[in-house]
N, C-alpha and C. Protein backbone atom coordinates (compact mmCIF):
# COMPACT_ATOMS: atom_id res chain seq x y z
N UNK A 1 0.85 -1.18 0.00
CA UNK A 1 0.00 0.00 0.00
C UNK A 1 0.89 1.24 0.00
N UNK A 2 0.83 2.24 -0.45
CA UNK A 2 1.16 3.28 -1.10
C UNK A 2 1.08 4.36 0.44
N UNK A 3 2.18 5.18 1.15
CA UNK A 3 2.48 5.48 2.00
C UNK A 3 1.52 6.41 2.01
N UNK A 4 1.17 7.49 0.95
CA UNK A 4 0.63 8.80 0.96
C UNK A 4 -1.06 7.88 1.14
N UNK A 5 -1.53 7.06 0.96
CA UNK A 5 -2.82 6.38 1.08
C UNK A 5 -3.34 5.73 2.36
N UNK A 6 -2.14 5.73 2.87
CA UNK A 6 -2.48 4.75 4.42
C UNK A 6 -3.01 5.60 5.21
N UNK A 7 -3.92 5.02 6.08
CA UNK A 7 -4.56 5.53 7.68
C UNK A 7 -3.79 6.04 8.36
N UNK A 8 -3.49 7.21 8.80
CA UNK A 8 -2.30 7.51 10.21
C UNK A 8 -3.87 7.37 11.60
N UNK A 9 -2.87 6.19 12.26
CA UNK A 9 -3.83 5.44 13.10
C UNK A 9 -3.00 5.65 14.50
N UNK A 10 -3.66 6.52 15.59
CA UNK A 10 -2.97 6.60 17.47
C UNK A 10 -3.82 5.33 17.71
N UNK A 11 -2.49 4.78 18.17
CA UNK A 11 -3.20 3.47 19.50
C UNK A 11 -2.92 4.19 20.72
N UNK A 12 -4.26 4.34 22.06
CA UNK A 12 -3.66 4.51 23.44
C UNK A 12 -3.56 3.25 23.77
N UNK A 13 -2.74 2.61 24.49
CA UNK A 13 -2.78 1.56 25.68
C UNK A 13 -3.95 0.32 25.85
N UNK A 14 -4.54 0.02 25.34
CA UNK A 14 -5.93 -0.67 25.45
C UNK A 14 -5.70 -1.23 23.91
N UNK A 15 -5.19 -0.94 22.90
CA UNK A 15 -4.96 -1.76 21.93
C UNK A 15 -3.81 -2.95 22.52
N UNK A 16 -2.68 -3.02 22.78
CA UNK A 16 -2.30 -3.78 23.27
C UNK A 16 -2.14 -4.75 23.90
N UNK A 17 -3.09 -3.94 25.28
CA UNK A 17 -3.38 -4.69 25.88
C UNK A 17 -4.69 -5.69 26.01
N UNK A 18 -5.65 -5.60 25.06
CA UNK A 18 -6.59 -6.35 24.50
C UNK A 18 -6.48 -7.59 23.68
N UNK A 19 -4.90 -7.55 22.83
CA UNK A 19 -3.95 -8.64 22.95
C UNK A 19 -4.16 -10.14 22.93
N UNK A 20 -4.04 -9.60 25.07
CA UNK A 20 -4.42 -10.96 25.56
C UNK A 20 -5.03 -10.66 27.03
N UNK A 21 -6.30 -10.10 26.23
CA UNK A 21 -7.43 -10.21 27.13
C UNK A 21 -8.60 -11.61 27.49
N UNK A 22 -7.83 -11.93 27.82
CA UNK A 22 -8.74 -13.91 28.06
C UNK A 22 -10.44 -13.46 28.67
N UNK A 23 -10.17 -12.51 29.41
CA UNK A 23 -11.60 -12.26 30.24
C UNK A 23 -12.31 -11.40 29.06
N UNK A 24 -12.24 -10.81 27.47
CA UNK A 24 -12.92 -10.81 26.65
C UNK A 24 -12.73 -10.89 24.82
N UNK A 25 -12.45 -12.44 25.19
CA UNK A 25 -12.64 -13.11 23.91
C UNK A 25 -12.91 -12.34 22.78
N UNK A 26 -14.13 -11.69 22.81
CA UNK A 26 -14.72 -10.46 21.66
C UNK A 26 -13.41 -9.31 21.37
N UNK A 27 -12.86 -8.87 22.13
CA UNK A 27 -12.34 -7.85 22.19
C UNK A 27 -11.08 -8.34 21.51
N UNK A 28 -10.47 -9.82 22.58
CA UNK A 28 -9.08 -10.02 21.83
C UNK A 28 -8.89 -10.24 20.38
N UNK A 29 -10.44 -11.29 19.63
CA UNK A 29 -9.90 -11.49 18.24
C UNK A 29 -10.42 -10.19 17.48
N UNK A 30 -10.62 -9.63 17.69
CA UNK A 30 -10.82 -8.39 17.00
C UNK A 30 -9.68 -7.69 16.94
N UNK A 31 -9.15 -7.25 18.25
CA UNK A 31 -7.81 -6.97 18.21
C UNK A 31 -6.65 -7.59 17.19
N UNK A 32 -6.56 -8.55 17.44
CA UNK A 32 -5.38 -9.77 16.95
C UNK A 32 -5.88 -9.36 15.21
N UNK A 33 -7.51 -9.40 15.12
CA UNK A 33 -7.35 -8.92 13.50
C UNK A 33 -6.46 -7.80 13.48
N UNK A 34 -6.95 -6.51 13.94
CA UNK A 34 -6.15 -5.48 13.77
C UNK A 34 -4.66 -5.64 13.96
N UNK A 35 -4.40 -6.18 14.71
CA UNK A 35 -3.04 -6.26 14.78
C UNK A 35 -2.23 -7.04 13.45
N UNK A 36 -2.68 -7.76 13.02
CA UNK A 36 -2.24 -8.25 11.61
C UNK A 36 -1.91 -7.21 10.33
N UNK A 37 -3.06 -6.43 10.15
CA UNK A 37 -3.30 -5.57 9.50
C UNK A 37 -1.80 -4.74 9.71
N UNK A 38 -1.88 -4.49 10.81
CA UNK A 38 -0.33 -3.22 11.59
C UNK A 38 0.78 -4.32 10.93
N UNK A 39 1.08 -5.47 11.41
CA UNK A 39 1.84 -5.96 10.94
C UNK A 39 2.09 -6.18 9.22
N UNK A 40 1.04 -6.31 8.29
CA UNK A 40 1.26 -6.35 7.43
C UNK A 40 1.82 -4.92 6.92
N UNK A 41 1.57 -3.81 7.70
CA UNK A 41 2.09 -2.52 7.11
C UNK A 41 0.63 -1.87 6.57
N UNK A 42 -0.52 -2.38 6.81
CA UNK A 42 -1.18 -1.51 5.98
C UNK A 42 -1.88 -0.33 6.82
N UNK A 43 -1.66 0.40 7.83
CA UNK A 43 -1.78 1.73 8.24
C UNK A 43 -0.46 2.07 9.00
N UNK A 44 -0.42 3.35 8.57
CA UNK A 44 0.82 4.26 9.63
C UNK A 44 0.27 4.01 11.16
N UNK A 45 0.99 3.43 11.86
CA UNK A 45 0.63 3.95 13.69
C UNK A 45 1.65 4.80 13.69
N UNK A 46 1.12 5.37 15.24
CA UNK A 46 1.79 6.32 15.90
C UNK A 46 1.38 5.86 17.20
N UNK A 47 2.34 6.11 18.19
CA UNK A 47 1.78 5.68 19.77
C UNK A 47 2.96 7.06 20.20
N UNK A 48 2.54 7.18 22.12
CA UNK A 48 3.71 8.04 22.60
C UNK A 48 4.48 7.72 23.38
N UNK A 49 5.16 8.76 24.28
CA UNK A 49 5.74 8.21 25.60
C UNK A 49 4.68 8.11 26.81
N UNK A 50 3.63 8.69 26.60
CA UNK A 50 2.36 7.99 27.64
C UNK A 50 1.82 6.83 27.17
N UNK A 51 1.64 6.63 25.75
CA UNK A 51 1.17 4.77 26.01
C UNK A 51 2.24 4.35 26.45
N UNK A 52 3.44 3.93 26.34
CA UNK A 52 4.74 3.52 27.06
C UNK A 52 4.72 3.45 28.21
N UNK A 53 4.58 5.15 28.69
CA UNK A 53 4.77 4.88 30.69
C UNK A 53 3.64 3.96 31.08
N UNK A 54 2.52 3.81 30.50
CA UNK A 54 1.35 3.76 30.98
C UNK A 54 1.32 1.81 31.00
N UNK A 55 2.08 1.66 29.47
CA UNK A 55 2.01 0.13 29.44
C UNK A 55 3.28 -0.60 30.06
N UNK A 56 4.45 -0.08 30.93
CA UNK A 56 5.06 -0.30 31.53
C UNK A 56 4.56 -0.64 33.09
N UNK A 57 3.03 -0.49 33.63
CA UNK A 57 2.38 -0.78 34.76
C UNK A 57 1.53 -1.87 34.65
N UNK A 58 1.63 -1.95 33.63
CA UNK A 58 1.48 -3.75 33.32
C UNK A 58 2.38 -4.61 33.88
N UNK A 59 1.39 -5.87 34.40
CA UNK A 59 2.65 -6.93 35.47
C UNK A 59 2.99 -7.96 34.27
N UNK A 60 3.90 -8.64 34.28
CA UNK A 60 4.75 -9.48 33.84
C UNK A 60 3.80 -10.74 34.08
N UNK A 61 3.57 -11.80 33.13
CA UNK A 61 4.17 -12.06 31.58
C UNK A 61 3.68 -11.24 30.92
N UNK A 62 2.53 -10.46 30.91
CA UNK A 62 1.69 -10.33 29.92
C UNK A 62 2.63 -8.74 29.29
N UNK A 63 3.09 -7.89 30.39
CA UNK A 63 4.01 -6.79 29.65
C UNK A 63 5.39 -7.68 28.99
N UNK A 64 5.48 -7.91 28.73
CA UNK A 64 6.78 -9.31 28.17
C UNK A 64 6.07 -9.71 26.58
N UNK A 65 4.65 -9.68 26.75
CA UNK A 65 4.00 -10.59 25.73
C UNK A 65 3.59 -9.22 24.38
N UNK A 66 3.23 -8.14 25.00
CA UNK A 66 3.05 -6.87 24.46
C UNK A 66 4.29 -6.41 23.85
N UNK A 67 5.32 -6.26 24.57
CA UNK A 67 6.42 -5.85 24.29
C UNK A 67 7.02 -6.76 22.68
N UNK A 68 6.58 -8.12 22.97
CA UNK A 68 7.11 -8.59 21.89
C UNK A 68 6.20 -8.60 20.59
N UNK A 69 4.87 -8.45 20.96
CA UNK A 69 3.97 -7.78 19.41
C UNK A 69 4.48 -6.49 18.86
N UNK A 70 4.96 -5.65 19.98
CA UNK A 70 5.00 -4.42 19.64
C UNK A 70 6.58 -4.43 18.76
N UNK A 71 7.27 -5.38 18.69
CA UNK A 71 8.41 -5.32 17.98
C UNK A 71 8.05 -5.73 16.58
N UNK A 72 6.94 -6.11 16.19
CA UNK A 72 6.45 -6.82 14.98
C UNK A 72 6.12 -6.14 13.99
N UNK A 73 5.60 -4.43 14.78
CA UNK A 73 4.70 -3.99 13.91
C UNK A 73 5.67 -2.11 13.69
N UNK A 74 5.84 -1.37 12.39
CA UNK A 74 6.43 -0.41 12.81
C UNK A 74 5.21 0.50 13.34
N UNK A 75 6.46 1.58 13.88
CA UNK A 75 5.13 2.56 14.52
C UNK A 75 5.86 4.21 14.84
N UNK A 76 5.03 5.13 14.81
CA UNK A 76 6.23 6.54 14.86
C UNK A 76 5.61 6.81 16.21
N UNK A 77 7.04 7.00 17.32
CA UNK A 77 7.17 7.41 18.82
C UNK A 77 7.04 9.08 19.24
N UNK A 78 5.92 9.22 19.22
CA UNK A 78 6.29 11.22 19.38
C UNK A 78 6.00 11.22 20.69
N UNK A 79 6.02 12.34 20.93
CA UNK A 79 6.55 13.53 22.94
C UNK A 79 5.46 14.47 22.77
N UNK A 80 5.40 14.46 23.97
CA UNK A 80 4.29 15.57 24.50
C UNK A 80 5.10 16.97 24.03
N UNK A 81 4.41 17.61 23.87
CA UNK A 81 4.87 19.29 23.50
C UNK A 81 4.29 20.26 24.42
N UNK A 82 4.60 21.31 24.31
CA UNK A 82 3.60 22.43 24.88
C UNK A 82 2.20 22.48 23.88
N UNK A 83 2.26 22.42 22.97
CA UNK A 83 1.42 21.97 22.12
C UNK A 83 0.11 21.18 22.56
N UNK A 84 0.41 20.21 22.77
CA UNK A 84 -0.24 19.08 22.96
C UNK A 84 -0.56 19.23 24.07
N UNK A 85 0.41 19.72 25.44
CA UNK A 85 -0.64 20.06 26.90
C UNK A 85 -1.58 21.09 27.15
N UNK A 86 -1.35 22.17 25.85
CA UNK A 86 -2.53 22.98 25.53
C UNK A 86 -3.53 22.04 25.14
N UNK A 87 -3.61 21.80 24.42
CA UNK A 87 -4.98 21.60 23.50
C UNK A 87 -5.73 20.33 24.40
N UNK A 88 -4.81 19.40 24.97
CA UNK A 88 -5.16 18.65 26.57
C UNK A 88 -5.91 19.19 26.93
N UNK A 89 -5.33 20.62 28.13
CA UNK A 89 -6.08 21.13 28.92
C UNK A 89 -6.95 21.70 28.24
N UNK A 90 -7.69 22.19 26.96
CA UNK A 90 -8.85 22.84 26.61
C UNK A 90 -9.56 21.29 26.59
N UNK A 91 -9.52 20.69 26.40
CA UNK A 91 -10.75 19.12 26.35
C UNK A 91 -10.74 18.96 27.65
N UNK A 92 -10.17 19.43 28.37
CA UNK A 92 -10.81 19.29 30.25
C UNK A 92 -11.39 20.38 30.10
N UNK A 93 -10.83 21.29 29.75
CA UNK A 93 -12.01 22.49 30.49
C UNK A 93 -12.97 22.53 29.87
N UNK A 94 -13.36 21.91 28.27
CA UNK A 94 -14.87 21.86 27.59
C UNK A 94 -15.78 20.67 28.28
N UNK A 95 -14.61 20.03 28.94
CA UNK A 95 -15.66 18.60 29.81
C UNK A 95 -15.74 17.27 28.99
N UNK A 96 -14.58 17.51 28.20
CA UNK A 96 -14.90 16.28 27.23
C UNK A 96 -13.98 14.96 28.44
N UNK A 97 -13.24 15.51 29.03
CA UNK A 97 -12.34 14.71 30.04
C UNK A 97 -12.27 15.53 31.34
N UNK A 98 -12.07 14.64 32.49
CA UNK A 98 -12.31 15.16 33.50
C UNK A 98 -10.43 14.84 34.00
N UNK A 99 -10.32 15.88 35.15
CA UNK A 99 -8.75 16.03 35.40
C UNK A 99 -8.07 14.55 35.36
N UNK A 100 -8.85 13.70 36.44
CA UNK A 100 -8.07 12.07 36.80
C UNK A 100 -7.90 11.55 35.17
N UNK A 101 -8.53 11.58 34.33
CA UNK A 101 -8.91 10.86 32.97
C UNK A 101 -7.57 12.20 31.78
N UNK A 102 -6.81 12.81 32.41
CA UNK A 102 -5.45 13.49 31.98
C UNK A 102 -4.74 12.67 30.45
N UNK A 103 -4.71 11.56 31.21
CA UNK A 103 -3.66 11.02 30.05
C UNK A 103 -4.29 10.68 28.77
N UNK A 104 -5.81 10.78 28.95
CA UNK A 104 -7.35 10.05 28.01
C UNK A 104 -6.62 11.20 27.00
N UNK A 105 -6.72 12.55 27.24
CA UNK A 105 -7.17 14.20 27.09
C UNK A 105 -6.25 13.93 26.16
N UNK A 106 -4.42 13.74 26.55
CA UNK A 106 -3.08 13.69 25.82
C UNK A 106 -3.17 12.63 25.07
N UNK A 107 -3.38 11.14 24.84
CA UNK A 107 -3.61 10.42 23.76
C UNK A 107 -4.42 11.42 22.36
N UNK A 108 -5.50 11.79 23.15
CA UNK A 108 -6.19 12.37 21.79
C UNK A 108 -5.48 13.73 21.26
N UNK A 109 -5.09 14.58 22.09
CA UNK A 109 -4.14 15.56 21.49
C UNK A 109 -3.11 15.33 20.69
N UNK A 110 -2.41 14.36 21.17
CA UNK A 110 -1.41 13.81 20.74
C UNK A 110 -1.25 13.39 19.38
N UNK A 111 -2.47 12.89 18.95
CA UNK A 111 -2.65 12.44 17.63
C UNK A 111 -3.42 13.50 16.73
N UNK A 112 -4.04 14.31 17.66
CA UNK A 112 -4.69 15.40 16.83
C UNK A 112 -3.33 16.35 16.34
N UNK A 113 -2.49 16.77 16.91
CA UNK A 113 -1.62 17.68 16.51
C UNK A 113 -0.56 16.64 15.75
N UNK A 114 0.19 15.87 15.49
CA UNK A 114 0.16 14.87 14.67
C UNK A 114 -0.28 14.58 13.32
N UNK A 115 -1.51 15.39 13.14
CA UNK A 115 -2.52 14.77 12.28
C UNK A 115 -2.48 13.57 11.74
N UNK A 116 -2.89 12.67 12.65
CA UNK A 116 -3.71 11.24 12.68
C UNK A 116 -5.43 11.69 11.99
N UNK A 117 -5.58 10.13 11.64
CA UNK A 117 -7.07 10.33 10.87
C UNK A 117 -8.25 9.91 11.67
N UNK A 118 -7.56 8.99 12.75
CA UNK A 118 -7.67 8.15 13.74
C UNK A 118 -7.39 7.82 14.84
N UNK A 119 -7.67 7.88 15.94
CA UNK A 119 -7.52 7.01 17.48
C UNK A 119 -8.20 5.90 17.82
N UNK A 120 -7.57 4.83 18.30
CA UNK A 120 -8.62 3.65 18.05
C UNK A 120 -8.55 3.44 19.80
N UNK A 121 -8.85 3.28 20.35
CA UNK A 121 -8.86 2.72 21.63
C UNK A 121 -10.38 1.56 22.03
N UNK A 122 -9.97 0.95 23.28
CA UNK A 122 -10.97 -0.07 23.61
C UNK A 122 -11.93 0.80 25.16
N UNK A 123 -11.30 2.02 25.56
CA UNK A 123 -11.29 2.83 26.41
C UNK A 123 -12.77 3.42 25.53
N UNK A 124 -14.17 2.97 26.60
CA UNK A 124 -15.43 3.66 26.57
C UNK A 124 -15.35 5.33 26.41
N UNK A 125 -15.03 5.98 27.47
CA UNK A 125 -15.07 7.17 27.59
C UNK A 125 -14.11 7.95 27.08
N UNK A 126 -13.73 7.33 25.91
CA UNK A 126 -13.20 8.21 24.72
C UNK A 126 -13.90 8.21 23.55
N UNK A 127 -14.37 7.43 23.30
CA UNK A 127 -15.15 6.52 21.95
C UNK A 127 -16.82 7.35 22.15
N UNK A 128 -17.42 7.63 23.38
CA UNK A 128 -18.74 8.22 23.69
C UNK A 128 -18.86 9.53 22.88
N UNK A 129 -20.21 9.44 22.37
CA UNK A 129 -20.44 10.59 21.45
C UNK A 129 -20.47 11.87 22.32
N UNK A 130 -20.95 12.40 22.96
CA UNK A 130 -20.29 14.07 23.42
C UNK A 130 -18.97 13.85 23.83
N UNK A 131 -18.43 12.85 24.19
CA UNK A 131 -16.47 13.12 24.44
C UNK A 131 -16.02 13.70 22.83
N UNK A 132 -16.62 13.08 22.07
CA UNK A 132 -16.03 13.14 20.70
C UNK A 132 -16.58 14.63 20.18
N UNK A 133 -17.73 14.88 20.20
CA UNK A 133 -18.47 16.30 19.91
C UNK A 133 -17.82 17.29 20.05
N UNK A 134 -17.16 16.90 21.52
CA UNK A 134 -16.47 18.29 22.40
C UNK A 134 -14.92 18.39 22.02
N UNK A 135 -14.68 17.48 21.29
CA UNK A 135 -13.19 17.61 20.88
C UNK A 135 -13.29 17.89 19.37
N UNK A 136 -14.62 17.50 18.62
CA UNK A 136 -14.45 17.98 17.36
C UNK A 136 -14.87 19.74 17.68
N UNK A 137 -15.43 20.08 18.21
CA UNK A 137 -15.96 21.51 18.47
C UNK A 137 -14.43 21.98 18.49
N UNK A 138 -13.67 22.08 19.53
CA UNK A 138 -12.49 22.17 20.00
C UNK A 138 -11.49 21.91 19.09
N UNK A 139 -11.37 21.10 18.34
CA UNK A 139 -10.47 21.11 17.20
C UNK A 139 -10.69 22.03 16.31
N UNK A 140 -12.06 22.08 15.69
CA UNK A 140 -12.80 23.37 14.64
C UNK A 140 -11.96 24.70 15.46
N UNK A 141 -12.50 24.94 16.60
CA UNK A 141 -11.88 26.57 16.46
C UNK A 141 -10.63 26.47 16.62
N UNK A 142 -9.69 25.13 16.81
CA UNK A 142 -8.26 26.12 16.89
C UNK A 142 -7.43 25.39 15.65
N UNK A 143 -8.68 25.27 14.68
CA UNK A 143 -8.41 24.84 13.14
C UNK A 143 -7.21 23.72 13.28
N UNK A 144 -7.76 22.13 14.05
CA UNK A 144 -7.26 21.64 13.49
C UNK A 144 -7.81 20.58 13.12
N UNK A 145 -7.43 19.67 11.89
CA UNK A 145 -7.59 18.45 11.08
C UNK A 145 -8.50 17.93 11.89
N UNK A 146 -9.45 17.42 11.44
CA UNK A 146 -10.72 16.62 11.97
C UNK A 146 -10.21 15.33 12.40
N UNK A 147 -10.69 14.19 13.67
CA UNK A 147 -9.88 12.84 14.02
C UNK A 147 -11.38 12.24 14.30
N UNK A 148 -11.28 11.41 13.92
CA UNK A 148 -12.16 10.00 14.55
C UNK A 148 -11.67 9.27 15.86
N UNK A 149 -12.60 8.98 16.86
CA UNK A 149 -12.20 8.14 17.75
C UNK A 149 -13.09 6.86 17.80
N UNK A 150 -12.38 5.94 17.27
CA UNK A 150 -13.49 4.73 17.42
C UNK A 150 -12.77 3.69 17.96
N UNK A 151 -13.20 2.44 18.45
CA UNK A 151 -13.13 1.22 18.95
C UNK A 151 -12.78 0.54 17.65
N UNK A 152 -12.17 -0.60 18.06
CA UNK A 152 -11.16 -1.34 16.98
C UNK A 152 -11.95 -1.86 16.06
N UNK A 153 -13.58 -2.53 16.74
CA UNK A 153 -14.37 -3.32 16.06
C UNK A 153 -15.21 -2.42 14.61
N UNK A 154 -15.23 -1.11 15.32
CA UNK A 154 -16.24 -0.19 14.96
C UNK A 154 -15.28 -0.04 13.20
N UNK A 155 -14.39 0.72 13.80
CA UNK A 155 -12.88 0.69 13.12
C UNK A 155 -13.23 -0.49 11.40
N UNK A 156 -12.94 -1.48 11.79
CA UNK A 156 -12.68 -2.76 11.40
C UNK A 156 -13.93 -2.80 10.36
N UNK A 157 -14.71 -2.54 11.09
CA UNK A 157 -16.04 -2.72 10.20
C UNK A 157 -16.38 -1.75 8.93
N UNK A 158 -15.75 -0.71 8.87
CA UNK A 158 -15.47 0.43 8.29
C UNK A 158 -14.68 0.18 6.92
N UNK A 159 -13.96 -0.68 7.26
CA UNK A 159 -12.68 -0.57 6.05
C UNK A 159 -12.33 -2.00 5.79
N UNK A 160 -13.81 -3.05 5.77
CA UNK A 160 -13.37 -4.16 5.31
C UNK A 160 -12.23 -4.34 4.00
């Protein structure tokens, strides 16, 4: 597939680790599809240094087991900016995320300034329609690139 054609796709933390989610079957082979897909090369990822810190509090085997999918598939590593902790803190203060739910706020910034086409997470209260409303509102006025946030399945179903 042709580089300028591919999906630029943010995984937060919950792609991974859905993996090897035994307690939901549904979730893992859906995942494991997607994850093929990454491996074959057919969308750009991007992840950051917060999915990292975040999937480093994962206990052993299963951070051992992640670690070694994650060598399978390429992926571009970006950093928080001042950038990105702006446009964070405006999706708390519109209410699309609440302070504890911080790192939710920076996944989606992260990929919004980025310009990703996409965030896929397995994380409910990103994927909920006013979380998403309030960040497309919020993107419109400080003009940037429109993002989708959907669930892997939702995702999947989209782009048979």
């Amino acid at each position: 597939m042709d580089t300028e054609t591919k999906q630029k796709i943010y995984f937060d933390t919950t792609i991974p680790n859905y993996l090897f989610a035994d307690t939901r079957p549904d979730r893992m082979e859906v995942t494991w599809r997607l994850w093929e897909k990454c491996k074959d090369g057919e969308y750009d990822i991007f992840v950051s240094d917060i999915f990292f810190e975040e999937l480093e509090r994962c206990p052993e085997p299963k951070l051992n087991k992640m670690d070694e999918q994650l060598r399978l598939i390429d992926f571009v590593r970006i950093k928080k900016t001042d950038e990105v902790k702006e446009l964070a803190a405006e999706y708390i203060r519109r209410g699309a995320f609440v302070q504890k739910s911080s790192n939710d706020s920076l996944h989606i910034a992260l990929a919004v300034t980025e310009g990703c086409d996409f965030v896929l997470s397995w994380n409910f209260h990103q994927t909920r329609a006013w979380t998403t409303s309030i960040i497309k509102e919020v993107n419109l006025f400080y003009r940037y690139k429109g993002i989708e946030i959907l669930q892997p399945d939702v995702f999947l179903g989209r782009f048979k």
